[in-house]
Protein backbone atom coordinates (compact mmCIF):
# COMPACT_ATOMS: atom_id res chain seq x y z
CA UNK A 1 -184.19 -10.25 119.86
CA UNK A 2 -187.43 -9.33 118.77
CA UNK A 3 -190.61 -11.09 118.18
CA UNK A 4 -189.79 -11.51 114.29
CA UNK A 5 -186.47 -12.91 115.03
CA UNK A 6 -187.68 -15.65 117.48
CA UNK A 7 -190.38 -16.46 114.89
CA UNK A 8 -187.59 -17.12 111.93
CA UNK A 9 -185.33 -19.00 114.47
CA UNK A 10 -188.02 -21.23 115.42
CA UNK A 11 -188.56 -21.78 111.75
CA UNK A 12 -185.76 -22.34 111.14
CA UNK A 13 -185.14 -25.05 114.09
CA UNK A 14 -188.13 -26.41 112.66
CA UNK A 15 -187.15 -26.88 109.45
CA UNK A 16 -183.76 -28.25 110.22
CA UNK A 17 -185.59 -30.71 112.39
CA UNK A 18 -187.37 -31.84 109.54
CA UNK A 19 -184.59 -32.19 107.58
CA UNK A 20 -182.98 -34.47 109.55
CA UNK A 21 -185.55 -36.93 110.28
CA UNK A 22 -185.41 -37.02 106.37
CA UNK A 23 -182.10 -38.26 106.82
CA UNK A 24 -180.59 -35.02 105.64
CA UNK A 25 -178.13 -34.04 108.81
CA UNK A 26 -175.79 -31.54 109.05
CA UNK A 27 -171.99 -31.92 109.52
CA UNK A 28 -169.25 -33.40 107.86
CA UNK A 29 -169.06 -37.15 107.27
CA UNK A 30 -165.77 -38.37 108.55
CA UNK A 31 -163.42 -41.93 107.57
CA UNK A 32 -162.95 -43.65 110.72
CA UNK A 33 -159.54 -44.68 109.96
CA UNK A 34 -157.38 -44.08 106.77
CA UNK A 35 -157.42 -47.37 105.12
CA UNK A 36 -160.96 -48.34 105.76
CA UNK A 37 -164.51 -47.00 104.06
CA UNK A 38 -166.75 -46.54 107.40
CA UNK A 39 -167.24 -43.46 108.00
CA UNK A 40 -169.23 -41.13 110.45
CA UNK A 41 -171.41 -38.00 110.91
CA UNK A 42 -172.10 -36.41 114.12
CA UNK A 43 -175.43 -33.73 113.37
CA UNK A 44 -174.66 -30.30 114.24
CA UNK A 45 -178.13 -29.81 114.80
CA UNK A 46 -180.06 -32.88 115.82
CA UNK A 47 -176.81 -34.49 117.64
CA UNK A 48 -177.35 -37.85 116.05
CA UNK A 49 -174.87 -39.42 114.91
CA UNK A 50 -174.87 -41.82 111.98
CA UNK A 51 -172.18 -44.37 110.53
CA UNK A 52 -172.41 -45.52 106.84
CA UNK A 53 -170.02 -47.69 104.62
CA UNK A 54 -168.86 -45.62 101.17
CA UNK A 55 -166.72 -47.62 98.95
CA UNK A 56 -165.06 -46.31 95.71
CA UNK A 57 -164.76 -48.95 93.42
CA UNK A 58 -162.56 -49.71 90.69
CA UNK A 59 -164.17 -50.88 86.86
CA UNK A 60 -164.62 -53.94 86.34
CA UNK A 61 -162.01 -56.17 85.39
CA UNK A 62 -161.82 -59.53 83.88
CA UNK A 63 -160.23 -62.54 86.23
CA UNK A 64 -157.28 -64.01 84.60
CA UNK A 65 -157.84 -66.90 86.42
CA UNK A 66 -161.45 -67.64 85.91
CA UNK A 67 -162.67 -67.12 82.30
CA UNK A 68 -166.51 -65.50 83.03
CA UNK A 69 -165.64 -63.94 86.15
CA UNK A 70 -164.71 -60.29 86.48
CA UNK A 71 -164.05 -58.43 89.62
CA UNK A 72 -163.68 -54.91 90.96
CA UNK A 73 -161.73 -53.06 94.49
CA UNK A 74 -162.05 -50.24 97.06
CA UNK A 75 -159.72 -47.77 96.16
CA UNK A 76 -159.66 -47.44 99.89
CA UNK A 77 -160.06 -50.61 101.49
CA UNK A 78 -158.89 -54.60 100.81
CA UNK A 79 -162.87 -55.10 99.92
CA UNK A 80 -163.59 -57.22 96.64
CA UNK A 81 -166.44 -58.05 94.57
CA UNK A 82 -167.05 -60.77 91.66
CA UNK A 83 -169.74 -61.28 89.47
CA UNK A 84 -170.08 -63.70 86.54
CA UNK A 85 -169.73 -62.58 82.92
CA UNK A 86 -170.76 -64.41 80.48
CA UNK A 87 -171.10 -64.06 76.64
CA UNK A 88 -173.88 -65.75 75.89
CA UNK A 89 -175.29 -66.24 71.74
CA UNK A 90 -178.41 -65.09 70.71
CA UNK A 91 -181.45 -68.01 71.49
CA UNK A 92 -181.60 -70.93 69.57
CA UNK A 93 -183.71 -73.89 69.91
CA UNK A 94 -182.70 -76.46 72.28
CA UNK A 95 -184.74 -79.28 69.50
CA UNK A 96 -185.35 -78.78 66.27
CA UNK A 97 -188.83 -79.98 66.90
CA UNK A 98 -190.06 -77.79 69.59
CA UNK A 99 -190.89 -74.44 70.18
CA UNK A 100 -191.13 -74.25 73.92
CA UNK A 101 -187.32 -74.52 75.21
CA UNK A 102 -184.68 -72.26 73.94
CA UNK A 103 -180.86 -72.15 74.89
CA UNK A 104 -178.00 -69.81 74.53
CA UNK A 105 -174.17 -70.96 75.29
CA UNK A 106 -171.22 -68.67 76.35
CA UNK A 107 -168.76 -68.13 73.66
CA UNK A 108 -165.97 -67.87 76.17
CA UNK A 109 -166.19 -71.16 78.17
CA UNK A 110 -169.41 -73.09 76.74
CA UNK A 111 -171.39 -72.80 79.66
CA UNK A 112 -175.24 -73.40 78.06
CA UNK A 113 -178.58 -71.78 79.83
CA UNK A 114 -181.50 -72.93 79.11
CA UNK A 115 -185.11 -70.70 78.83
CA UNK A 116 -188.87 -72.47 79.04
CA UNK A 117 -191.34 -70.32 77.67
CA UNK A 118 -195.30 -70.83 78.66
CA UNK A 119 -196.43 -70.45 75.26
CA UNK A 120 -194.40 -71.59 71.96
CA UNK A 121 -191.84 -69.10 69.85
CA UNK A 122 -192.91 -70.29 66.36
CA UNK A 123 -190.24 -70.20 63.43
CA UNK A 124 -193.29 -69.63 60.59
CA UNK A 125 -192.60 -70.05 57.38
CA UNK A 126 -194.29 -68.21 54.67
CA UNK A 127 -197.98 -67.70 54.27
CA UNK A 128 -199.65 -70.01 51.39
CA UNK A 129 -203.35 -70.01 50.19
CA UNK A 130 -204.79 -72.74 51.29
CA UNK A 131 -206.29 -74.94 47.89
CA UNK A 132 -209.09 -76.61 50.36
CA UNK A 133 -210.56 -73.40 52.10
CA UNK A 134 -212.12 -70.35 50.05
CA UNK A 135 -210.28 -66.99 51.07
CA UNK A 136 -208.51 -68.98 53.67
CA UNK A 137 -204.23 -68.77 53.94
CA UNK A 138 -202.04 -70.87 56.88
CA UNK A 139 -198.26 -70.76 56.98
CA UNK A 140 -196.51 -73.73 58.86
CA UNK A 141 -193.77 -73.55 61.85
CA UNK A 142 -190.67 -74.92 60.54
CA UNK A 143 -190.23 -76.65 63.99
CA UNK A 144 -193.05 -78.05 65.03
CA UNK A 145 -195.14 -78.37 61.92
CA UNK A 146 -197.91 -76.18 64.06
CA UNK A 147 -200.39 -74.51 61.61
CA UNK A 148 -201.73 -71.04 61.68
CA UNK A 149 -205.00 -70.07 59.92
CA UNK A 150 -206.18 -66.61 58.32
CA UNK A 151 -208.77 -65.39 56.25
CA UNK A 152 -208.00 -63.67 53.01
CA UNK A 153 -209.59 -60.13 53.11
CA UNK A 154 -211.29 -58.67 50.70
């Protein structure tokens, strides 16, 4: 081998080094058993070797026995996971005087959640010219009876 060679093999050692303290290793990840998701690498180059878990999982599914649950399976292994799933309305006020707390309720089993905000989410009404002020209009929350001033421009 030549001088060139040596220089492109050490390149490329180098670069494959690189690679695979990026995590990028080189070889064939292997199941460790049939009916099970771990699986392993041993690095062709590095000699590492590295052991991961890779599930394939079914959609989602809705639980027949829980109404807002759904769940999914490995294809490969017995492994399950649930998560809630509820329906919840669009926000509605929680009192029909304030504007602060807001609450939505499932439509499939009633379950309610309720949202504070830090600063009120006004129902307004429309805007009226106000007969005491020159050039001055206010509309009025339909909640809270809150009042909201503008001037009339020109």
């Amino acid at each position: 081998m030549g001088l060139f060679d040596d220089l492109i093999k050490g390149a490329e050692d180098l670069f494959g080094k690189g690679q695979c303290a990026l995590g990028f290793h080189k070889g064939e990840w292997k199941y460790v058993y049939p009916d099970q998701c771990d699986q392993v690498i041993h690095c062709e180059r590095c000699g590492e070797k590295k052991r991961l878990k890779h599930q394939s999982y079914t959609r989602w599914q809705d639980d027949p026995d829980y109404q807002c649950w759904e769940f999914r399976t490995c294809t490969r292994c017995v492994d399950k996971e649930e998560r809630s799933n509820h329906n919840y309305s669009k926000e509605r006020a929680k009192n029909e005087w304030e504007c602060y707390t807001f609450i939505q309720t499932c439509s499939k089993c009633g379950k309610e959640k309720d949202k504070r905000y830090s600063s009120p989410k006004h129902s307004w009404g429309s805007w009226k010219v106000n007969p005491n002020v020159q050039n001055e209009m206010f509309r009025v929350c339909n909640r809270c009876n809150a009042k909201e001033f503008s001037k009339i421009k020109d």
